[in-house]
PDB file of N, CA and C in Angstrom:
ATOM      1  N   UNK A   1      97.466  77.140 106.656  1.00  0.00           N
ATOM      2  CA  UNK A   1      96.203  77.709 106.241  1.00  0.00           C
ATOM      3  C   UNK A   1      96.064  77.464 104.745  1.00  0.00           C
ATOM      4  N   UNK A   2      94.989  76.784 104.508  1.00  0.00           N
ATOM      5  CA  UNK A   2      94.549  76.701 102.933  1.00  0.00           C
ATOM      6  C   UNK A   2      93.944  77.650 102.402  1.00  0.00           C
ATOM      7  N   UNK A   3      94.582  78.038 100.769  1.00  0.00           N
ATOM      8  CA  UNK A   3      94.011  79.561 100.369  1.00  0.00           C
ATOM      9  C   UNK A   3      93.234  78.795  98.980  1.00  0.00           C
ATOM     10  N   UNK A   4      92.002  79.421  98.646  1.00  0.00           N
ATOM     11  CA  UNK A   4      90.695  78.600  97.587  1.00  0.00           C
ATOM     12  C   UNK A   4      90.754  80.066  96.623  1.00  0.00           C
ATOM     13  N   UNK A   5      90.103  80.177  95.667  1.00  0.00           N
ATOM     14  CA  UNK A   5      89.663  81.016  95.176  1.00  0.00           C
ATOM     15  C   UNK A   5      87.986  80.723  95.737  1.00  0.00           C
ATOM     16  N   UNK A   6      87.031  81.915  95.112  1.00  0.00           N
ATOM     17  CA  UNK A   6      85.604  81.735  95.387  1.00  0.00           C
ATOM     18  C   UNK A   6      84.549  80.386  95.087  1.00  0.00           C
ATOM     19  N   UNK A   7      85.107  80.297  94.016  1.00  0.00           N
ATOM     20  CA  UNK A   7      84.697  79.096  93.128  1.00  0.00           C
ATOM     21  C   UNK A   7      84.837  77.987  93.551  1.00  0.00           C
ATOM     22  N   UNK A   8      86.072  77.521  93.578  1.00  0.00           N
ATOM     23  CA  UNK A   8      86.540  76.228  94.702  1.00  0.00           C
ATOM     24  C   UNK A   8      86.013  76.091  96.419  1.00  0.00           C
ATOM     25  N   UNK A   9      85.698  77.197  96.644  1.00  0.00           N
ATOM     26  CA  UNK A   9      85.375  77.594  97.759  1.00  0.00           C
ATOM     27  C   UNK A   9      83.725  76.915  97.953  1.00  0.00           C
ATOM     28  N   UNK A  10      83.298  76.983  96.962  1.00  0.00           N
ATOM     29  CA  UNK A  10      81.326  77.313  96.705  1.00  0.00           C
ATOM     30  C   UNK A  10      81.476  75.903  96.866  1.00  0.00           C
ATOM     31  N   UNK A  11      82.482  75.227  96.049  1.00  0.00           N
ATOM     32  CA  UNK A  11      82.072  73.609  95.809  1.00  0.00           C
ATOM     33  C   UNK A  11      82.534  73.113  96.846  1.00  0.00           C
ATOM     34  N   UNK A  12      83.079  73.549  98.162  1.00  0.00           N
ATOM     35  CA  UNK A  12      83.745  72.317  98.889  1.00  0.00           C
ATOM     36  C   UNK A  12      83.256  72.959 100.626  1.00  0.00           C
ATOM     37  N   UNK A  13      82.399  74.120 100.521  1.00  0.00           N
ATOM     38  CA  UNK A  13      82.076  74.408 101.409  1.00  0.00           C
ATOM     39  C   UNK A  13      81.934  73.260 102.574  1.00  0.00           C
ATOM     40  N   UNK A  14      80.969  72.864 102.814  1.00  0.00           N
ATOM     41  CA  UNK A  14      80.677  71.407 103.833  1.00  0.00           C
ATOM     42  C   UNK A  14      81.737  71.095 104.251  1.00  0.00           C
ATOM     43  N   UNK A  15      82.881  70.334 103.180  1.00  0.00           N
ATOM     44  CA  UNK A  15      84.211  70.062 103.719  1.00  0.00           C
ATOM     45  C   UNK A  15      85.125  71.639 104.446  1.00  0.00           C
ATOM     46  N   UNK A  16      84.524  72.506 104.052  1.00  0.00           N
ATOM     47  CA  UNK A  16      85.964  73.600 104.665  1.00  0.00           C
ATOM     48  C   UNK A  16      85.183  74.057 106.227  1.00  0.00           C
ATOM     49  N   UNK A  17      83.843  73.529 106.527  1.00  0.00           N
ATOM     50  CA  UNK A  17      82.746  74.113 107.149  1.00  0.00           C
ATOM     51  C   UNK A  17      83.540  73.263 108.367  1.00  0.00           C
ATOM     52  N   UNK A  18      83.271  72.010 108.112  1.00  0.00           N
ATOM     53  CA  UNK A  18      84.004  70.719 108.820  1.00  0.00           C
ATOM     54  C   UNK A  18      85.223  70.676 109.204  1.00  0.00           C
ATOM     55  N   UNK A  19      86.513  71.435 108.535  1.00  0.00           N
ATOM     56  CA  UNK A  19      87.867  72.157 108.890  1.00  0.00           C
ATOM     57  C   UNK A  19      87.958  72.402 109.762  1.00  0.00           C
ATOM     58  N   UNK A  20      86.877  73.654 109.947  1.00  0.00           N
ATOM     59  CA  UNK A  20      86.651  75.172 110.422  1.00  0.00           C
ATOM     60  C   UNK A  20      86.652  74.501 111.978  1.00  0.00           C
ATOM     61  N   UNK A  21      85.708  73.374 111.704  1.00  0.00           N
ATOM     62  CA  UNK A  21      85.023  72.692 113.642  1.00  0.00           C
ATOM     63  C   UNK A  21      86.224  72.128 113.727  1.00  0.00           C
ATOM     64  N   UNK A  22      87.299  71.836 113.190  1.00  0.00           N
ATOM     65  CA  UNK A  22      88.279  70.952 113.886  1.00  0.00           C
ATOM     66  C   UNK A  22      89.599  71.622 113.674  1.00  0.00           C
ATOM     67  N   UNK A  23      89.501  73.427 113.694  1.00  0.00           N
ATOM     68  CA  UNK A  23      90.532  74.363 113.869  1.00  0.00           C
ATOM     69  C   UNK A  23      91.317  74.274 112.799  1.00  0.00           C
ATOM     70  N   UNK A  24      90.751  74.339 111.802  1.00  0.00           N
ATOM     71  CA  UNK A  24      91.578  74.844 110.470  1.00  0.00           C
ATOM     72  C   UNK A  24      90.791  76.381 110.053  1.00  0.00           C
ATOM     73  N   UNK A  25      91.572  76.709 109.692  1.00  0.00           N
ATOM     74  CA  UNK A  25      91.359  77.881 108.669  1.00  0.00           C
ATOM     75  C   UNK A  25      91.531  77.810 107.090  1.00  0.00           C
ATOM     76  N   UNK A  26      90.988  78.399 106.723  1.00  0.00           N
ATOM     77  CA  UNK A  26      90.694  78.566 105.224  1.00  0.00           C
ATOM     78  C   UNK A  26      90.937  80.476 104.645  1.00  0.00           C
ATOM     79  N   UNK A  27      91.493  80.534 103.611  1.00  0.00           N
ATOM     80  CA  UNK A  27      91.427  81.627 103.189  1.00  0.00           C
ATOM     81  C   UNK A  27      90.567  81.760 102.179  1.00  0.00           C
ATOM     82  N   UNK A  28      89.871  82.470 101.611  1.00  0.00           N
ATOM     83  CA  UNK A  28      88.993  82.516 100.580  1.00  0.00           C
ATOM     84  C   UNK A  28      89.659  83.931  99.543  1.00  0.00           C
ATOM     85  N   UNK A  29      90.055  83.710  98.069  1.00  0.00           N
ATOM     86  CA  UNK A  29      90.393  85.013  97.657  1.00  0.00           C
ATOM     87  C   UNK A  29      89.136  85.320  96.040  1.00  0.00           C
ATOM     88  N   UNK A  30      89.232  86.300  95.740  1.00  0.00           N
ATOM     89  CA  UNK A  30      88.982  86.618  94.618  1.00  0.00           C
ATOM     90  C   UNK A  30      89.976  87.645  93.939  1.00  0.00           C
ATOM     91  N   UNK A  31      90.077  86.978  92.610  1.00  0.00           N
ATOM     92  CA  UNK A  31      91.115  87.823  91.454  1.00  0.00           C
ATOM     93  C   UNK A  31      92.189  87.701  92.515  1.00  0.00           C
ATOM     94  N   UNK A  32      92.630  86.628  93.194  1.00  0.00           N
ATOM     95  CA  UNK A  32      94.130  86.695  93.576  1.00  0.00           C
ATOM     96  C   UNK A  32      94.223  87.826  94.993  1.00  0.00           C
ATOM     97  N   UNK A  33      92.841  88.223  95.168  1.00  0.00           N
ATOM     98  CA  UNK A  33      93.273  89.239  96.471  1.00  0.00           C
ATOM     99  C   UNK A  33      92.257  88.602  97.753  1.00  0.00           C
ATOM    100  N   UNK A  34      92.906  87.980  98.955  1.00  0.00           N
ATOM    101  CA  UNK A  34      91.982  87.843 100.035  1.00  0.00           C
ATOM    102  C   UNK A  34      90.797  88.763 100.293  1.00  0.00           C
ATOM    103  N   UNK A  35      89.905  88.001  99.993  1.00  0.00           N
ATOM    104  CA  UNK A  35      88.668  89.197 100.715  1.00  0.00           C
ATOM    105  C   UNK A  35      87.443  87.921 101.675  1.00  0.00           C
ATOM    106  N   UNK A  36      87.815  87.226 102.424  1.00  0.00           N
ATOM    107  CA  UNK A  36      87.372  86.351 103.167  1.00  0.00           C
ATOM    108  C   UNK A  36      88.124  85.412 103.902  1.00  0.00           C
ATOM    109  N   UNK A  37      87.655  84.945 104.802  1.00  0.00           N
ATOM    110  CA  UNK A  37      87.929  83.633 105.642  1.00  0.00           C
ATOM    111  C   UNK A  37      87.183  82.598 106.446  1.00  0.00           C
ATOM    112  N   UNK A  38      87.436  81.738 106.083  1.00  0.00           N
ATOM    113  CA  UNK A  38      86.167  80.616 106.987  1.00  0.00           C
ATOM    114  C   UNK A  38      87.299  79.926 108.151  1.00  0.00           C
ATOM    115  N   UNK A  39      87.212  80.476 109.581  1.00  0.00           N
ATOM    116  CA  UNK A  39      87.721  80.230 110.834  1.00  0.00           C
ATOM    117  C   UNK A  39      86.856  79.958 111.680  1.00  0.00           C
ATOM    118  N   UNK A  40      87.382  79.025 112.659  1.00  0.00           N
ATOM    119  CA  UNK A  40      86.596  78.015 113.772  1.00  0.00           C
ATOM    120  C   UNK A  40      85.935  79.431 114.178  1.00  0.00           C
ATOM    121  N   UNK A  41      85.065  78.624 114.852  1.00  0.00           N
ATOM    122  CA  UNK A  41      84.207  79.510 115.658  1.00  0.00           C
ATOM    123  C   UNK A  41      84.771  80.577 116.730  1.00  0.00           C
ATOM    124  N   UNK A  42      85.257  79.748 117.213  1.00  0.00           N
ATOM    125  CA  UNK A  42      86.102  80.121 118.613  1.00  0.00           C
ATOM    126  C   UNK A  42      87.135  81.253 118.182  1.00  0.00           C
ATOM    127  N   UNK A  43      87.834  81.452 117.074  1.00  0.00           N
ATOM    128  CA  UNK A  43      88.613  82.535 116.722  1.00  0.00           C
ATOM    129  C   UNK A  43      87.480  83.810 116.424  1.00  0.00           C
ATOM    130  N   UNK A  44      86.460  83.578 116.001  1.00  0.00           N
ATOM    131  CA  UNK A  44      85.725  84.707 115.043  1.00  0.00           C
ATOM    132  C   UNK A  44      84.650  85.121 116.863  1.00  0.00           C
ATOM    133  N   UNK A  45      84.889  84.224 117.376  1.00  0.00           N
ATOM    134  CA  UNK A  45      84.161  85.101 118.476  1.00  0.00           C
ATOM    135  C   UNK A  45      84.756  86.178 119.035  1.00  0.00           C
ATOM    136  N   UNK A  46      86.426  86.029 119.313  1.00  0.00           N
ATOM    137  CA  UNK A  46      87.493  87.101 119.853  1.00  0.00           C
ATOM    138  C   UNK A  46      86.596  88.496 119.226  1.00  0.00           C
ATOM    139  N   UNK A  47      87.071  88.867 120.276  1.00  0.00           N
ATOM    140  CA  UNK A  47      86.510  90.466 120.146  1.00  0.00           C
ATOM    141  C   UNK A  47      87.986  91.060 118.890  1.00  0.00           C
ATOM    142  N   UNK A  48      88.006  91.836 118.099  1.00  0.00           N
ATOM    143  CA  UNK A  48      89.158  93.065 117.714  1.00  0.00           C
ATOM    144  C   UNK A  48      89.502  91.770 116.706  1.00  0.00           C
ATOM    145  N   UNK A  49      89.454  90.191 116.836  1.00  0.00           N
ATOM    146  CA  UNK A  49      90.079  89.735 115.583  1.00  0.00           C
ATOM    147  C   UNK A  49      89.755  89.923 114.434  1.00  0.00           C
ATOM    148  N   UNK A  50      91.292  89.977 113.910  1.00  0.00           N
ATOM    149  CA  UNK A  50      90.777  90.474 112.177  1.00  0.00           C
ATOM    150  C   UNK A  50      92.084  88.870 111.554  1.00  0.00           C
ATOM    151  N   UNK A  51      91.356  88.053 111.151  1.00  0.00           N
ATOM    152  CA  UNK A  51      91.969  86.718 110.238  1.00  0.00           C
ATOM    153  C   UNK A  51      92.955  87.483 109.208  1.00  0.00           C
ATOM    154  N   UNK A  52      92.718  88.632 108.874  1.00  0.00           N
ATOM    155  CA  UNK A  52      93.605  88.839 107.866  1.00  0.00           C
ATOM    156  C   UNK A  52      94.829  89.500 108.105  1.00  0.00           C
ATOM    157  N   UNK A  53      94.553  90.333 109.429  1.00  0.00           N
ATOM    158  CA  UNK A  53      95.804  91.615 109.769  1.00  0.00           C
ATOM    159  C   UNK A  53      97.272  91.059 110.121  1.00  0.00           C
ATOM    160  N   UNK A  54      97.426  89.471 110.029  1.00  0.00           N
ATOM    161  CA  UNK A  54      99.059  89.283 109.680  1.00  0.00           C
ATOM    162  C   UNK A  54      98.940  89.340 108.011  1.00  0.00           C
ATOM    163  N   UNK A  55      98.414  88.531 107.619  1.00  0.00           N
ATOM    164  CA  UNK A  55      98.386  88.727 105.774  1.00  0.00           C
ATOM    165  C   UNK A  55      98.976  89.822 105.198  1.00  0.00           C
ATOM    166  N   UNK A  56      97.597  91.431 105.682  1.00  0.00           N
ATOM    167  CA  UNK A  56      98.383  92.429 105.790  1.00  0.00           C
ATOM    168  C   UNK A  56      99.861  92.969 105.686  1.00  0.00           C
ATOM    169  N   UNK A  57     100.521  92.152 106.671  1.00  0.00           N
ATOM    170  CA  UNK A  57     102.185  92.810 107.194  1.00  0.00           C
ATOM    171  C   UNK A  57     103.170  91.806 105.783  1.00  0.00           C
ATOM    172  N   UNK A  58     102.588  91.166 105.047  1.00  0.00           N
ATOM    173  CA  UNK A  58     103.035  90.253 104.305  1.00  0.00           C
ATOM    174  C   UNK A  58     103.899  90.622 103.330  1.00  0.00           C
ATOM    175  N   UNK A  59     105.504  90.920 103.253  1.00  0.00           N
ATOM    176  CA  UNK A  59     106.056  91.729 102.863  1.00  0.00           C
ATOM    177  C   UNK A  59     106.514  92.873 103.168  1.00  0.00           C
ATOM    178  N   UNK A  60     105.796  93.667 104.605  1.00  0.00           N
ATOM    179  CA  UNK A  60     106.163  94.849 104.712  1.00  0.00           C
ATOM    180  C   UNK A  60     107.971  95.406 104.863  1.00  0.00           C
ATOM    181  N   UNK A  61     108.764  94.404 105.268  1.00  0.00           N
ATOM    182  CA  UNK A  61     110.290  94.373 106.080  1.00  0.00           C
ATOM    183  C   UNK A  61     110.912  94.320 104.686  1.00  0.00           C
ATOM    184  N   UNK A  62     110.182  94.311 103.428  1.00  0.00           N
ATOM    185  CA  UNK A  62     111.501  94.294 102.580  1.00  0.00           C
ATOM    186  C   UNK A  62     112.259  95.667 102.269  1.00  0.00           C
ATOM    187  N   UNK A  63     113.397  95.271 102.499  1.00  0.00           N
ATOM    188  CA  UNK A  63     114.310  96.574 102.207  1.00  0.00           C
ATOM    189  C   UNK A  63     115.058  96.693 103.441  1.00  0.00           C
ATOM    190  N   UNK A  64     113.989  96.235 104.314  1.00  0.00           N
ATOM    191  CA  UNK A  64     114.491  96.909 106.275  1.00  0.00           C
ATOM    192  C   UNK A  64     116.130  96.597 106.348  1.00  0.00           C
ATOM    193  N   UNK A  65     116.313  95.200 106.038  1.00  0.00           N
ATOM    194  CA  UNK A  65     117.785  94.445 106.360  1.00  0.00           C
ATOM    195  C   UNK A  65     118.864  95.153 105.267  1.00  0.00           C
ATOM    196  N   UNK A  66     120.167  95.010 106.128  1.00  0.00           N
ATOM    197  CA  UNK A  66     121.186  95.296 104.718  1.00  0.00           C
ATOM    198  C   UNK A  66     121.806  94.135 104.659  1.00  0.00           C
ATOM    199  N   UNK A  67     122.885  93.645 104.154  1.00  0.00           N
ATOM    200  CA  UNK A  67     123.295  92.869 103.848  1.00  0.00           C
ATOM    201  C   UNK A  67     123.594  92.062 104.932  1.00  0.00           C
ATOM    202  N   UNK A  68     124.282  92.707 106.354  1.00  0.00           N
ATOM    203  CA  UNK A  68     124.759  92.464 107.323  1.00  0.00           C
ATOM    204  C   UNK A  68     124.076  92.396 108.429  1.00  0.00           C
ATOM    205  N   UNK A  69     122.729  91.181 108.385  1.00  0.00           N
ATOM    206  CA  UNK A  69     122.073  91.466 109.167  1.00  0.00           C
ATOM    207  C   UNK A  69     122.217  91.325 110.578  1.00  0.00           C
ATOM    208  N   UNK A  70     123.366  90.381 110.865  1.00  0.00           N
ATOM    209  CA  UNK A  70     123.560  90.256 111.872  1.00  0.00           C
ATOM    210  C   UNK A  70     123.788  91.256 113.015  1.00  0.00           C
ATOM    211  N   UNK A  71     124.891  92.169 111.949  1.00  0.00           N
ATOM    212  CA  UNK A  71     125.154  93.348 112.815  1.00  0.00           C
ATOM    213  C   UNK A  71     123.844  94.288 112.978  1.00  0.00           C
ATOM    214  N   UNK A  72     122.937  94.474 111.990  1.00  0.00           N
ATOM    215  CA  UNK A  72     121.950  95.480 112.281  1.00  0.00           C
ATOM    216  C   UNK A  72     120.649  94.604 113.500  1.00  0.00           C
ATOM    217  N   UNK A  73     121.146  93.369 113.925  1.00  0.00           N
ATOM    218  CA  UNK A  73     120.089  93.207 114.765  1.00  0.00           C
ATOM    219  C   UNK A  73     120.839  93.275 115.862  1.00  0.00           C
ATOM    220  N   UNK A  74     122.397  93.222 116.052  1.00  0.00           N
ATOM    221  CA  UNK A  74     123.386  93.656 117.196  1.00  0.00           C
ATOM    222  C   UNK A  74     122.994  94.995 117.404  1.00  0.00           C
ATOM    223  N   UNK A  75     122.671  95.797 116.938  1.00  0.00           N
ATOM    224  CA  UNK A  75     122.672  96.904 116.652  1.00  0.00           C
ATOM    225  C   UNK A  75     121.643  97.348 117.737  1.00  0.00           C
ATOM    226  N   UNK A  76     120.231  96.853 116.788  1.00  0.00           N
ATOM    227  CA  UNK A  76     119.301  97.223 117.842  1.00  0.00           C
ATOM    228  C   UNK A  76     118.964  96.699 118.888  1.00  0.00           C
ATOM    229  N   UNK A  77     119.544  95.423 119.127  1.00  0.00           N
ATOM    230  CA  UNK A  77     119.743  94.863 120.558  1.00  0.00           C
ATOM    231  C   UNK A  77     120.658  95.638 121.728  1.00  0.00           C
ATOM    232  N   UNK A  78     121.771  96.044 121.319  1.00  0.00           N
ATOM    233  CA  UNK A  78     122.175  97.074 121.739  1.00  0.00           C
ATOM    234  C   UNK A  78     121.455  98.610 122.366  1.00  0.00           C
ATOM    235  N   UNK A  79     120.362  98.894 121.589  1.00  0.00           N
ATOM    236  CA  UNK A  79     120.226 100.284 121.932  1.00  0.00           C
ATOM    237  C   UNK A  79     119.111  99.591 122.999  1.00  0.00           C
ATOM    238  N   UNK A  80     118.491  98.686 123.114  1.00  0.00           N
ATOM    239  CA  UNK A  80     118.023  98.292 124.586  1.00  0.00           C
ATOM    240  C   UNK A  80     118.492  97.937 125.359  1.00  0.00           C
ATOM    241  N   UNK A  81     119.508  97.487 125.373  1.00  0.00           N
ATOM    242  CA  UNK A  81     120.603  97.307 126.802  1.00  0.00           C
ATOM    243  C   UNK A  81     120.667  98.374 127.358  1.00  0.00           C
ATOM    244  N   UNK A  82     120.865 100.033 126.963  1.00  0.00           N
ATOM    245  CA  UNK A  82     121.356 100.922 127.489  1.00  0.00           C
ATOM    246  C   UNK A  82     120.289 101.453 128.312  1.00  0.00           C
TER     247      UNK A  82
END
């Protein structure tokens, strides 16, 4: 996915429009924070989609792991076996 600021965005529209029909996505940000997206058609028709709500999770797991991650994903693989 290609990320533009607004500006870059204004000038190349046509080309990102043309992306969009051949299943690219585009991110659009201002001041460094996503607040848009230009996606094929076919995604923006889905009912409940939101282009941004993985973006969102972007970072959320830091801290989650300890050093030993192996064991902490033994771990919780474990408590579903039982």
């Amino acid at each position: 996915m290609e990320t533009l600021g607004i500006e870059a965005t204004r000038k190349r529209l046509p080309e990102l429009v043309a992306a969009a029909r051949e299943g690219k996505t585009t991110l659009i940000t201002r001041h460094g924070k996503a607040c848009a997206a230009i996606v094929p058609a076919s995604i923006a028709q889905v009912e409940g989609f939101s282009p941004l709500a993985m973006l969102q999770l972007r970072g959320s797991a830091r801290g989650v792991w300890s050093r030993h991650r192996e064991r902490d994903i033994a771990t919780l693989r474990d408590e579903w076996e039982r």
